[in-house]
Protein backbone atom coordinates (compact mmCIF):
# COMPACT_ATOMS: atom_id res chain seq x y z
CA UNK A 1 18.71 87.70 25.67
CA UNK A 2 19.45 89.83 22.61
CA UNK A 3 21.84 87.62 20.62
CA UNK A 4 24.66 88.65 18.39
CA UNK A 5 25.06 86.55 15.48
CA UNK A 6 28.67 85.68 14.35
CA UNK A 7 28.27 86.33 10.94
CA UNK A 8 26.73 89.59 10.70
CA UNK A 9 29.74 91.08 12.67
CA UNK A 10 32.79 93.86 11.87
CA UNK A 11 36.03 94.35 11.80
CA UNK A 12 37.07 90.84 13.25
CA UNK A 13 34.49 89.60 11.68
CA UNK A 14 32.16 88.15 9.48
CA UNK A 15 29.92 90.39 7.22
CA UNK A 16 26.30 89.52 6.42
CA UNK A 17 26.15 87.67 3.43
CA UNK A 18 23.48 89.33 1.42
CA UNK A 19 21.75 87.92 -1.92
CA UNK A 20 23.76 90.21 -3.95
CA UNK A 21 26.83 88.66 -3.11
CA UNK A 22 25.40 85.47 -3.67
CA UNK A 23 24.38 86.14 -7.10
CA UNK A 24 26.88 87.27 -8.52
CA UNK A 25 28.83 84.62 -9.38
CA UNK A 26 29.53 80.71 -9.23
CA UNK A 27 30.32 79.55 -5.88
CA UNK A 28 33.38 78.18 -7.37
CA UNK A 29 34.66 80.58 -9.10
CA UNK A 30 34.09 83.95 -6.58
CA UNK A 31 35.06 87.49 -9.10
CA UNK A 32 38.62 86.29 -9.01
CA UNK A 33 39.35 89.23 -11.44
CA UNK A 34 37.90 91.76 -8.50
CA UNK A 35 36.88 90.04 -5.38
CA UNK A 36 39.68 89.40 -3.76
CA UNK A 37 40.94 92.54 -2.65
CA UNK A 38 40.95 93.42 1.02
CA UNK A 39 40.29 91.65 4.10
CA UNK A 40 36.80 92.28 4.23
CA UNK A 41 36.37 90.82 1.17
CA UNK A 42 37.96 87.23 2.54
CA UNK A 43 35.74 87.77 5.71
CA UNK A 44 32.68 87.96 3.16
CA UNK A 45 33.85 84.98 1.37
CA UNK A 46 34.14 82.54 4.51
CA UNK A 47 30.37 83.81 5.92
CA UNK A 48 29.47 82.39 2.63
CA UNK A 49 30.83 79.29 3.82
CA UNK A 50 29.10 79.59 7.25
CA UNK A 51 25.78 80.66 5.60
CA UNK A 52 26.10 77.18 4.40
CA UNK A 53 25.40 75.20 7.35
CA UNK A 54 22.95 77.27 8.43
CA UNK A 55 21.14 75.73 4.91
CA UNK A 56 17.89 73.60 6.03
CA UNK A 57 19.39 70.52 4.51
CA UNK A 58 22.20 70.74 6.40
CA UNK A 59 21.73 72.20 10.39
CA UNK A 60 18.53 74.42 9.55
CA UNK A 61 16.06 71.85 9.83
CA UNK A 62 12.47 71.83 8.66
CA UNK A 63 8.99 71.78 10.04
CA UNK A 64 7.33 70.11 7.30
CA UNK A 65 10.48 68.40 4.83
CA UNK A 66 13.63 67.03 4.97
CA UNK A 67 15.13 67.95 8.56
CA UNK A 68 19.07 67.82 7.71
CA UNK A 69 21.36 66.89 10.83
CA UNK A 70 18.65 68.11 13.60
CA UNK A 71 16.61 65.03 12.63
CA UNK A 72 18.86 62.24 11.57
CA UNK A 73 17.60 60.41 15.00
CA UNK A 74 15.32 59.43 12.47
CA UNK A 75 17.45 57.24 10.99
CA UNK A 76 17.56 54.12 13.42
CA UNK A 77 15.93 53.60 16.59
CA UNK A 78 15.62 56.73 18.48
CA UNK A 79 12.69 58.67 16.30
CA UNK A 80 9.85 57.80 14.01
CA UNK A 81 9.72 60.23 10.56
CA UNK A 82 6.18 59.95 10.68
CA UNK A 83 6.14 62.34 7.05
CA UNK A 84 8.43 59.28 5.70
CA UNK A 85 8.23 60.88 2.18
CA UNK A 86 10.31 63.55 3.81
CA UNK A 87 13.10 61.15 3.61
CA UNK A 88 14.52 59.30 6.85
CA UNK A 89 11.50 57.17 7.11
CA UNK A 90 11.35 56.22 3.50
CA UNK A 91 15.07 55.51 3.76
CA UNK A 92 14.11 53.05 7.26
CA UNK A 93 11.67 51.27 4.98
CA UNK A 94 14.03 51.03 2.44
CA UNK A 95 12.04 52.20 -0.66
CA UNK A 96 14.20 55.73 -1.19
CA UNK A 97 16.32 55.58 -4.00
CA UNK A 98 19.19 57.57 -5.81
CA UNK A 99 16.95 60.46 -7.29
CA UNK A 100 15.28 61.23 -3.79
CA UNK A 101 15.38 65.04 -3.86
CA UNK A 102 15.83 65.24 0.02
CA UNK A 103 19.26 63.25 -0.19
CA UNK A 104 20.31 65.15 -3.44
CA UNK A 105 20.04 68.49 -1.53
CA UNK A 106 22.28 67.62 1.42
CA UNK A 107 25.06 66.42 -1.30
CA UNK A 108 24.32 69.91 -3.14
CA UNK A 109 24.57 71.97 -0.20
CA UNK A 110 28.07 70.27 1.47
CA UNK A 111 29.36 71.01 -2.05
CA UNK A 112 28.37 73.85 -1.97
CA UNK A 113 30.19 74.36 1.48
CA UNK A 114 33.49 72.81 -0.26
CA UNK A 115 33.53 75.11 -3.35
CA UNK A 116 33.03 78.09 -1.40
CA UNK A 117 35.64 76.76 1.81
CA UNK A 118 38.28 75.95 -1.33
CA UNK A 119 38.41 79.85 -3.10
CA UNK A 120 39.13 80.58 0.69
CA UNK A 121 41.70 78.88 1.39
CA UNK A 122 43.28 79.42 -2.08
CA UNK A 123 42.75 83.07 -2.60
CA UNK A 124 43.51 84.52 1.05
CA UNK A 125 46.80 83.38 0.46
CA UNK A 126 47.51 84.95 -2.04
CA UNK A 127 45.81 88.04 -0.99
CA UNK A 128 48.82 90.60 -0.29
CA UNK A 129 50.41 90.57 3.55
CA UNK A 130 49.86 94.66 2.39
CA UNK A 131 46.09 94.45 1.96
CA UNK A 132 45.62 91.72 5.08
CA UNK A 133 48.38 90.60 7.97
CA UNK A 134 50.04 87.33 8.00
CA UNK A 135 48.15 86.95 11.61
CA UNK A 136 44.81 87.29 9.56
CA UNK A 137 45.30 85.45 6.87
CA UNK A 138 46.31 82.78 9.91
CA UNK A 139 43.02 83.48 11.89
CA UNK A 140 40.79 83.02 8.20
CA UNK A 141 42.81 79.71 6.59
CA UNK A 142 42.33 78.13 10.65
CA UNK A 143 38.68 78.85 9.95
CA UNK A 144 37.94 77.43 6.48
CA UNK A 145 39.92 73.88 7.33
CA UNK A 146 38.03 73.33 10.59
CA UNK A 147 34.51 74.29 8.47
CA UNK A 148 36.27 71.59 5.12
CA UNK A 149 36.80 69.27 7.49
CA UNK A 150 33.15 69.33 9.16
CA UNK A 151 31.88 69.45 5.49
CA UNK A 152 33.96 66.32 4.64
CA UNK A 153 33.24 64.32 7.57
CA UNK A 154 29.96 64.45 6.92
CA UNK A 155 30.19 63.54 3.34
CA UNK A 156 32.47 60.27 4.49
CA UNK A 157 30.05 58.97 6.96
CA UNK A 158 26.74 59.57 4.70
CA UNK A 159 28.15 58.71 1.54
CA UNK A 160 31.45 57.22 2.05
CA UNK A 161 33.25 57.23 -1.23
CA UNK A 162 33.13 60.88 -2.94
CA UNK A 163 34.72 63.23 -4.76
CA UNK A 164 37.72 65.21 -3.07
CA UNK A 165 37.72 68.47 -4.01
CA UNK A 166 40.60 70.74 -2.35
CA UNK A 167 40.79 73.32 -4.52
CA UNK A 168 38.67 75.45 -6.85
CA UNK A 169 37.71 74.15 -10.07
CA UNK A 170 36.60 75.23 -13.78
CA UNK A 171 33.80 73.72 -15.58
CA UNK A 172 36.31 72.19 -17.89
CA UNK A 173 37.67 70.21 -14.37
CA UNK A 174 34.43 69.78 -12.44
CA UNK A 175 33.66 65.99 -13.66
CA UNK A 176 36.26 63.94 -11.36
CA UNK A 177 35.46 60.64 -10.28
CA UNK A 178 35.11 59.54 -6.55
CA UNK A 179 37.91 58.98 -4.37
CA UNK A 180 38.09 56.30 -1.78
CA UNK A 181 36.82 56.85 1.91
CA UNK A 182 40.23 56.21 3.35
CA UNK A 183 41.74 59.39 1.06
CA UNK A 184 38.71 61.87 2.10
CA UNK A 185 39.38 60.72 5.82
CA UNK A 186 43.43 61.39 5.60
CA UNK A 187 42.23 64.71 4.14
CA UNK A 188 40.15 65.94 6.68
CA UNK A 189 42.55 64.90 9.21
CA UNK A 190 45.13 66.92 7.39
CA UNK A 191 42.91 69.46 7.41
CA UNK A 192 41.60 69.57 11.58
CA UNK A 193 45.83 69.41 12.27
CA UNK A 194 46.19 72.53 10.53
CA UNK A 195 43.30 74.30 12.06
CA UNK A 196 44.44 73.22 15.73
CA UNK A 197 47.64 74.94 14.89
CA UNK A 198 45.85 78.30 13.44
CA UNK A 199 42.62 78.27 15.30
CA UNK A 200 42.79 80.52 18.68
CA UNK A 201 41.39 78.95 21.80
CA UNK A 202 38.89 81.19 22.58
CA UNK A 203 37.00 84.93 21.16
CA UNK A 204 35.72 87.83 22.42
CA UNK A 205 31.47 87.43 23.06
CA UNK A 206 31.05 89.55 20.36
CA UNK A 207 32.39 86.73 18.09
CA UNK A 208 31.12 83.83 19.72
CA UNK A 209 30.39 81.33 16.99
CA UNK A 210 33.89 80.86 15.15
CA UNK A 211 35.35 78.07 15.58
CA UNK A 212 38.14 77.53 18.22
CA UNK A 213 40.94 74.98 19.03
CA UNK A 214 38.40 73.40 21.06
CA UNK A 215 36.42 72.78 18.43
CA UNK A 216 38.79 71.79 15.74
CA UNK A 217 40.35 69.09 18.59
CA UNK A 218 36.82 68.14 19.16
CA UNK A 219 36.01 67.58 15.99
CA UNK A 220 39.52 65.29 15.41
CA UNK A 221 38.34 63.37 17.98
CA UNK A 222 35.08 62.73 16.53
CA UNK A 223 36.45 61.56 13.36
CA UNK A 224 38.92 59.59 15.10
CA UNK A 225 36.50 57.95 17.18
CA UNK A 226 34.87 56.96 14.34
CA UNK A 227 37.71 55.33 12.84
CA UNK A 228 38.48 53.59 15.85
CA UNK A 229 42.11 55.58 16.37
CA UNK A 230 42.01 55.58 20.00
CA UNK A 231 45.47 56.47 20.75
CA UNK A 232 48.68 58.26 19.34
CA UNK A 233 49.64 61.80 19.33
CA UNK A 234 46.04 62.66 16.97
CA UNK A 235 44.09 59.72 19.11
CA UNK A 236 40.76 60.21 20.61
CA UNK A 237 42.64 60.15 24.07
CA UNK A 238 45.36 62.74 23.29
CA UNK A 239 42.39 65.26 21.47
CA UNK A 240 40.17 64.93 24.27
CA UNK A 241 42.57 65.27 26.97
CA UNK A 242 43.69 68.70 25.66
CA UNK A 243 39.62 69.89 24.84
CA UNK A 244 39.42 69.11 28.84
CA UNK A 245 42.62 71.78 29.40
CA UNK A 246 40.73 74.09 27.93
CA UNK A 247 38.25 75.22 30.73
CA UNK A 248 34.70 73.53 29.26
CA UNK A 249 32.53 72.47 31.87
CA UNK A 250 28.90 70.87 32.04
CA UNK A 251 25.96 73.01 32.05
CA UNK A 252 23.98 73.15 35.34
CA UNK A 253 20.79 72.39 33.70
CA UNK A 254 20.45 70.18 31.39
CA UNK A 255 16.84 71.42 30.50
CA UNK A 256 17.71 74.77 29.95
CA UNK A 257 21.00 74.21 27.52
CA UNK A 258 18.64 73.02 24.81
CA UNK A 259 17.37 77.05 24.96
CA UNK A 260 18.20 80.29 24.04
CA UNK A 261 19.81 80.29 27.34
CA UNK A 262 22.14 77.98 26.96
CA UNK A 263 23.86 78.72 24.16
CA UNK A 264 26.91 81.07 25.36
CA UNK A 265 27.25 77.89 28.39
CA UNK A 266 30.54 76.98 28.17
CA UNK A 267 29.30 72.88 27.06
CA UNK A 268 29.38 74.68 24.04
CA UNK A 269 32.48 73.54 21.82
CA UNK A 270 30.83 74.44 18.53
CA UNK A 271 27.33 75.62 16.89
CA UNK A 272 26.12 76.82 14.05
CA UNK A 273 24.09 79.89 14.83
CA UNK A 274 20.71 81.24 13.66
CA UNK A 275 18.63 84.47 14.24
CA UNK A 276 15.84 85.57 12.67
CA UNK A 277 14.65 89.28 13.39
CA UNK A 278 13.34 92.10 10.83
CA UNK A 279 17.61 92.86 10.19
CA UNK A 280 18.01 89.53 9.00
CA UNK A 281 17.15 86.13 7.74
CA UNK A 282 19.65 83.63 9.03
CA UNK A 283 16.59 81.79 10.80
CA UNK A 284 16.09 77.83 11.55
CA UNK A 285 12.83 75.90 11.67
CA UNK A 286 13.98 72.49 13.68
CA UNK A 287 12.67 73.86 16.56
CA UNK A 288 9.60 74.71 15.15
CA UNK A 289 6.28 72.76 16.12
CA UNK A 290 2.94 72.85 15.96
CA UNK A 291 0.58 74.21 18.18
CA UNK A 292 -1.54 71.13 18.43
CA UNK A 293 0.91 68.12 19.19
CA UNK A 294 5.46 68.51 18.98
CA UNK A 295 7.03 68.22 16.17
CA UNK A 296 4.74 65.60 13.84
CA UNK A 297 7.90 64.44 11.73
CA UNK A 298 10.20 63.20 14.59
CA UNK A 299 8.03 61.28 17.07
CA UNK A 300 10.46 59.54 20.15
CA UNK A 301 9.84 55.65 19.86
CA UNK A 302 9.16 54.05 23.10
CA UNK A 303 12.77 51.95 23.09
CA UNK A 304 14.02 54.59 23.29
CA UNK A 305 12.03 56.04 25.99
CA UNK A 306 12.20 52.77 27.91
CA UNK A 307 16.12 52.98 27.82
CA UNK A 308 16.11 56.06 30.39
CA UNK A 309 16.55 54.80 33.59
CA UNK A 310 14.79 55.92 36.90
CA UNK A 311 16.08 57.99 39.48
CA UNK A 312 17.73 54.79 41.06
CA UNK A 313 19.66 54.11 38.17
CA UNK A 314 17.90 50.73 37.06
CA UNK A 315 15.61 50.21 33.94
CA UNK A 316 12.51 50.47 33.65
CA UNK A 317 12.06 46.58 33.99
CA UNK A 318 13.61 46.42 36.97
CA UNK A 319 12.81 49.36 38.90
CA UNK A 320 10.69 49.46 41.72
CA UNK A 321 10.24 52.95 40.98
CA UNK A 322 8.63 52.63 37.51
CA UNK A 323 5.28 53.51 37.26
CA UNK A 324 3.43 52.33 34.13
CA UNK A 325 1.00 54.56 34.83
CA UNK A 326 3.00 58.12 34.66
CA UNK A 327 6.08 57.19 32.80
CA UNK A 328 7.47 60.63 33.45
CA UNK A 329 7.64 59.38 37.15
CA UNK A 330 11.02 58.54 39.03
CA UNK A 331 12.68 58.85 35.86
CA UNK A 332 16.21 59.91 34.42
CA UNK A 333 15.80 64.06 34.06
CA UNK A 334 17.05 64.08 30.75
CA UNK A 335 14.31 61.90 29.87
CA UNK A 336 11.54 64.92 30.95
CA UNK A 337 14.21 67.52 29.33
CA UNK A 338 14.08 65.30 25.81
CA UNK A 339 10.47 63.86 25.54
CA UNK A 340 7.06 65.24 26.05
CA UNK A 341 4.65 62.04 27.88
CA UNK A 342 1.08 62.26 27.83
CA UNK A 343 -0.30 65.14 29.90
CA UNK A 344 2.87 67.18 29.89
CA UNK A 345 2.02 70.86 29.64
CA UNK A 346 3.09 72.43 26.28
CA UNK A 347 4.12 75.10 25.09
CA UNK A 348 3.68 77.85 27.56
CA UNK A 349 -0.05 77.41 27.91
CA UNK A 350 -1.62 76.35 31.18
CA UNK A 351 -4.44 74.91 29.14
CA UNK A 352 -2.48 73.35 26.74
CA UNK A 353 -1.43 69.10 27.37
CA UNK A 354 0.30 66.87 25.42
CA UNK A 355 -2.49 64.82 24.61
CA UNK A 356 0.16 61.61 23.73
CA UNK A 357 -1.42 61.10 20.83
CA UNK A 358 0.09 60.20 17.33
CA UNK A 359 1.78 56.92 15.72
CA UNK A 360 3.90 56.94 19.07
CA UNK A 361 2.56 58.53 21.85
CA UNK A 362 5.95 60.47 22.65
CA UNK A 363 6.71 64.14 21.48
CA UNK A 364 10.15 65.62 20.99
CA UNK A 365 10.50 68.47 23.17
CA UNK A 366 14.65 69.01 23.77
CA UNK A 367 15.24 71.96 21.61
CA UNK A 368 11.46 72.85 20.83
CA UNK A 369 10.46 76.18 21.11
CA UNK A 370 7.35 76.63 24.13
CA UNK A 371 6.28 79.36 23.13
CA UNK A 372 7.33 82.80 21.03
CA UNK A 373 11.26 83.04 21.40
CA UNK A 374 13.12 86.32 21.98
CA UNK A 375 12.66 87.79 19.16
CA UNK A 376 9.24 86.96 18.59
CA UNK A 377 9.11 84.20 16.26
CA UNK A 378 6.48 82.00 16.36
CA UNK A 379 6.34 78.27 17.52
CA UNK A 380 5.81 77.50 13.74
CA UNK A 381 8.06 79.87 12.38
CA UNK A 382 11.59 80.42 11.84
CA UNK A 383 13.05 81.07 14.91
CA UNK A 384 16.71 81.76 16.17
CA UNK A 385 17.55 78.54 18.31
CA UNK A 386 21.72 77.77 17.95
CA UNK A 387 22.32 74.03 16.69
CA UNK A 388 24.75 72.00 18.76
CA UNK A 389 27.43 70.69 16.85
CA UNK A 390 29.92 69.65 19.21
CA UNK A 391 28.98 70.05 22.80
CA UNK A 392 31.23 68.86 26.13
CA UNK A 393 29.47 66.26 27.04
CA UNK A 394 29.79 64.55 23.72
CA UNK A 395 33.36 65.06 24.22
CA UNK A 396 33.95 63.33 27.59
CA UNK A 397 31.81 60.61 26.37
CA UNK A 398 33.90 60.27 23.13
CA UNK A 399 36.87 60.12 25.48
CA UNK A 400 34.92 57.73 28.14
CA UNK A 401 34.77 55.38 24.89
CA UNK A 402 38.33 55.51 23.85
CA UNK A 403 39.20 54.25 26.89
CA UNK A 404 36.45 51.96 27.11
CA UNK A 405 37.54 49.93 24.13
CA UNK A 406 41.46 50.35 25.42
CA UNK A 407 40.43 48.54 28.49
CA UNK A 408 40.77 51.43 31.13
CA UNK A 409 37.46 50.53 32.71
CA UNK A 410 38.08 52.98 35.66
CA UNK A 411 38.55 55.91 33.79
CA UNK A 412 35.78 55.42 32.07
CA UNK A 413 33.71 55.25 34.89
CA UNK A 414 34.57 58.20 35.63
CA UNK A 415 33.90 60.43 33.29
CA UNK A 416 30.30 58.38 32.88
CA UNK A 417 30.02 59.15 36.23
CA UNK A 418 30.62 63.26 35.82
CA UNK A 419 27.98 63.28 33.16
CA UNK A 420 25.48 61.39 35.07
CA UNK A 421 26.29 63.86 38.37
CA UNK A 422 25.28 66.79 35.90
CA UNK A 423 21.52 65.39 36.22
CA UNK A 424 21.94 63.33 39.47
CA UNK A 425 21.47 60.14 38.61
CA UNK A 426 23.93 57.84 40.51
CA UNK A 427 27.31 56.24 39.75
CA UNK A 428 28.17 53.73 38.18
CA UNK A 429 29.54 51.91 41.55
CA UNK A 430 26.52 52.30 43.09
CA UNK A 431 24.13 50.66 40.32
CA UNK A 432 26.14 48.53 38.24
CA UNK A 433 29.02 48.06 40.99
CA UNK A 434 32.70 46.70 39.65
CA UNK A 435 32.53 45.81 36.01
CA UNK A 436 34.31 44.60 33.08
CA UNK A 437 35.31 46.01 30.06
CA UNK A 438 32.87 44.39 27.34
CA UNK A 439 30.12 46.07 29.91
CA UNK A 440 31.86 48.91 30.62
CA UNK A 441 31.73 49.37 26.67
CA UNK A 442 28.07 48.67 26.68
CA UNK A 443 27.18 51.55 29.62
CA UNK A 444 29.24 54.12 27.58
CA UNK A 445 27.31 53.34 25.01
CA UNK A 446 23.78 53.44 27.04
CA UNK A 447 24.95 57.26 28.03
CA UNK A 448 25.63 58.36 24.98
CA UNK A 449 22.31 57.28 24.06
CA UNK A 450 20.07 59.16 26.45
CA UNK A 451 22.18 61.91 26.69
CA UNK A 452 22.58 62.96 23.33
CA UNK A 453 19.40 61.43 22.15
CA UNK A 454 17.45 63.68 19.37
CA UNK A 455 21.03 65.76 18.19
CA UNK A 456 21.60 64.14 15.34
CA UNK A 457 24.38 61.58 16.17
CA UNK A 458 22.44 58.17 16.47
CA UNK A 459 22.79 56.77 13.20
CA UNK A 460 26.41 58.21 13.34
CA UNK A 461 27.08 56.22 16.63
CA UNK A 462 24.99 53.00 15.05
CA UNK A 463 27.60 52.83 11.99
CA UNK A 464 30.44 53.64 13.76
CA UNK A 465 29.55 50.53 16.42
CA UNK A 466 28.56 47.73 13.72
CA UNK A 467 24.51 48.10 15.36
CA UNK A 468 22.50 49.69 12.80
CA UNK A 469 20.79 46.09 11.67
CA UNK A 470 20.00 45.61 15.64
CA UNK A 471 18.67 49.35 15.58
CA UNK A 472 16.12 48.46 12.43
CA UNK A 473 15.06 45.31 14.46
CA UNK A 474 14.45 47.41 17.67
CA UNK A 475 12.88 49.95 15.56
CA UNK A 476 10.52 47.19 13.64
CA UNK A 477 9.46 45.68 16.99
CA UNK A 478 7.79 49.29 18.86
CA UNK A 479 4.24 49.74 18.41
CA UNK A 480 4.24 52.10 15.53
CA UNK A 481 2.13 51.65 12.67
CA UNK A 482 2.10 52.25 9.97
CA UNK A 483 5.78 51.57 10.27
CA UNK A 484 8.18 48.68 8.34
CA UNK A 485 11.61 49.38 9.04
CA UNK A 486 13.51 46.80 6.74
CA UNK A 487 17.59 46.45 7.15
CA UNK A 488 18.81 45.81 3.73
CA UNK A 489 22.07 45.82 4.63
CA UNK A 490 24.65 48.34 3.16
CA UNK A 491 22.17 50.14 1.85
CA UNK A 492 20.85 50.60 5.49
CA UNK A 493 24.16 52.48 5.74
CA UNK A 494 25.07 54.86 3.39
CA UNK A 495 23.16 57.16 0.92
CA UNK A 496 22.86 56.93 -2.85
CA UNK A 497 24.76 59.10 -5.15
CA UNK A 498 22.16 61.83 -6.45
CA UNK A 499 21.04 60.14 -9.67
CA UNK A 500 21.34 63.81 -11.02
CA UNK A 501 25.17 63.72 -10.66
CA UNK A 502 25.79 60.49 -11.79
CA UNK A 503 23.70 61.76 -15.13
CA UNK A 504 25.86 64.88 -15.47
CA UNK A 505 29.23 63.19 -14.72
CA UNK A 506 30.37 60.33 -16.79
CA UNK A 507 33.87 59.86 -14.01
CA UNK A 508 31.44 59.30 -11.19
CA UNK A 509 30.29 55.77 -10.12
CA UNK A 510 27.31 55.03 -7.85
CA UNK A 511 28.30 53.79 -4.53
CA UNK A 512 28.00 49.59 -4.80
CA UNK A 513 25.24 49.24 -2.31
CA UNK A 514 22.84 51.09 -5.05
């Protein structure tokens, strides 16, 4: 499949954002004097904004380095940064610290993302209705909050207390001090309402990538999750129920959705896109590998391996179908779509077996490339694999908590039960039979686990649920060496401050934990 990629697009559209433009000027302060002069010039200005996440701090990813979102199930007990000075697995074994360079860059980069997101929103408003239509300037401001809020949210949940920046800013008024996590939260709140009321629900294929309503609901939801606001006109319940109006529906295979050919499946609420080709250079690396043994730097660890269940819908330990012998028998499918087990082929090379070697025996294969992609990229080269932000799943299983933790046990069930149907593993009546809510709250939390398992949102789901400690002990216990995961408490939680901002700015105070 020949993909389009959102940002190199006209008239609708966003325009390739070339070095040039980069260059020349701050990302704060974007040629006021001449920039900001037709709509293609606003278009220009939010693909910076775009070009942002695509950064491999943030949803790039790296073969060898700091993985950004794609590996954060490195943080916790899904995956094992065997490279721990790339980051994650020095911050497991608590010995990073506030000048780690890997940590610095993902603070630099969602700044960067809020600088450039903030001379959006300010200056397409003032643009004049001549030069670009109210509808547009609509359309554009819908865009930027949905991408401040993603840029926030991730700030709040990594670092907690931090600056909020809403507009742009001179050098003279760049050293603020932090604010708390309870004003950054009502912000980005403020900011998803505004782009569910802008934000149209759906766009032409040839603009597949922008964010919708879908994903600005979705997106409420997940913040709202995380802040336990289950119900209420912005609850979890109310922003999920309306995603589900909006004609999503569960990919067929769950295999082939981590592919090229699942990203225009409509699971798809939100992704940031990436293609690499001789035209352009908007290419990612986390599903890069090498040709010897998957991905080196996030190795599955076996509990979370053992927590798939087999095809009967018991674990492992009390199966009859488990075979110690070939794990990869009778088991969950989304365990074979996520994890490569010793003497799975790989790649697309007959000869070629995962010999289960390395520090866990497990490779990561959901997402991985087997071979040369579409465009030709090589397994250990950039290729043009779309990252999974937000995808439908996640969404009924957000909303399958909510009312988890409300106490409606049987709707719960159900929508457990429509994401275990995808991969036909059986309901929850049939296995577990009539439960309660405390272990109704326990299987949601199970699913989310194995079906989400290597995107990112572990450590995410962890916090949120008061588990990380239990995740470090889980994590200290598997048979990986040489591995000493050590739970120091808060500081298990959130990152440091870059030590480089705190030395620049005299208003900003380390978080307390460091």
């Amino acid at each position: 499949m020949k993909k389009i990629l959102l940002i190199i697009l006209l008239p609708f559209t966003l325009i390739q954002c070339s070095d040039d433009f980069l260059e020349r000027s701050s990302p704060t302060q974007i040629a006021e004097d001449n920039f900001w002069t037709s709509e293609s010039d606003a278009f220009l200005a939010l693909n910076a904004v775009y070009s942002s996440l695509q950064s491999r701090s943030l949803y790039g990813g790296n073969l060898n380095g700091w993985q950004g979102f794609p590996g954060f199930d490195n943080l916790g007990d899904n995956a094992f940064n065997q490279y721990k000075w790339e980051g994650p697995g020095l911050f497991m074994e608590g010995t990073v610290d506030p000048s780690s360079g890997p940590i610095g860059a993902i603070w630099n980069n969602l700044y960067e993302g809020v600088a450039r997101v903030n001379s959006v929103i300010k200056n397409v408003n003032e643009i004049s209705e001549e030069l670009i239509s109210k509808e547009t300037k609509n359309a554009l401001s819908g865009q930027a909050y949905f991408l401040r809020g993603l840029l926030y949210f991730n700030l709040a949940v990594y670092f907690e207390d931090v600056p909020l920046i809403t507009a742009p800013q001179t050098l003279e008024e760049a050293f603020v001090p932090k604010n708390t996590y309870a004003e950054v939260t009502a912000q980005i709140v403020e900011d998803l309402k505004l782009a569910i009321q802008y934000l149209p629900e759906s766009h032409p294929n040839s603009l597949y990538g922008y964010a919708t309503k879908g994903a600005a609901l979705s997106l409420l939801a997940r913040v709202q999750l995380y802040n336990k606001q289950y119900t209420g006109e912005f609850g979890v319940l109310s922003l999920t129920e309306q995603v589900m109006e909006l004609g999503y529906s569960l990919h067929p295979d769950y295999a082939e959705l981590f592919t090229p050919a699942g990203e225009m499946s409509p699971e798809i609420v939100f992704s940031v896109r990436f293609l690499r080709g001789d035209d352009t250079n908007n290419g990612e690396t986390f599903s890069a590998t090498f040709l010897g043994t998957p991905k080196v730097d996030q190795r599955p660890m076996k509990n979370l391996v053992n927590d798939y269940y087999c095809t009967d819908g018991l674990p492992v330990t009390e199966s009859p179908l488990y075979n110690p012998d070939d794990e990869r028998e009778n088991r969950d499918p989304r365990a074979l779509a996520t994890i490569y087990f010793k003497d799975d082929q790989y790649l697309d090379d007959p000869v070629r077996v995962f010999p289960g070697n390395g520090p866990t025996g497990y490779g990561m294969r959901k997402y991985i490339r087997r071979g040369p992609d579409a465009e030709g990229n090589a397994v250990f080269g950039e290729g043009s694999q779309d990252f999974y932000v937000i995808r439908y799943a996640d969404v009924l299983l957000m909303r399958a908590e909510a009312l988890a933790e409300t106490g409606d046990v049987s709707g719960a069930t159900q929508l457990v039960n429509q994401v275990r149907e995808r991969v036909n593993m059986p309901r929850v009546e049939d296995v577990e039979g009539a439960v309660g809510q405390a272990q109704m709250v326990e299987i949601v939390r199970h699913e989310r686990r194995v079906e989400l398992a290597l995107e990112g949102l572990r450590f995410m789901d962890l916090k949120r649920w008061g588990t990380v400690e239990q995740a470090f002990q889980r994590a200290a216990a598997d048979p990986v060496g040489p591995y000493n995961p050590q739970y120091l408490g808060k500081r298990s939680e959130v990152f440091p401050i870059p030590q480089s901002e705190i030395d620049v700015n005299p208003n900003l105070v380390q978080h307390p934990a460091w």
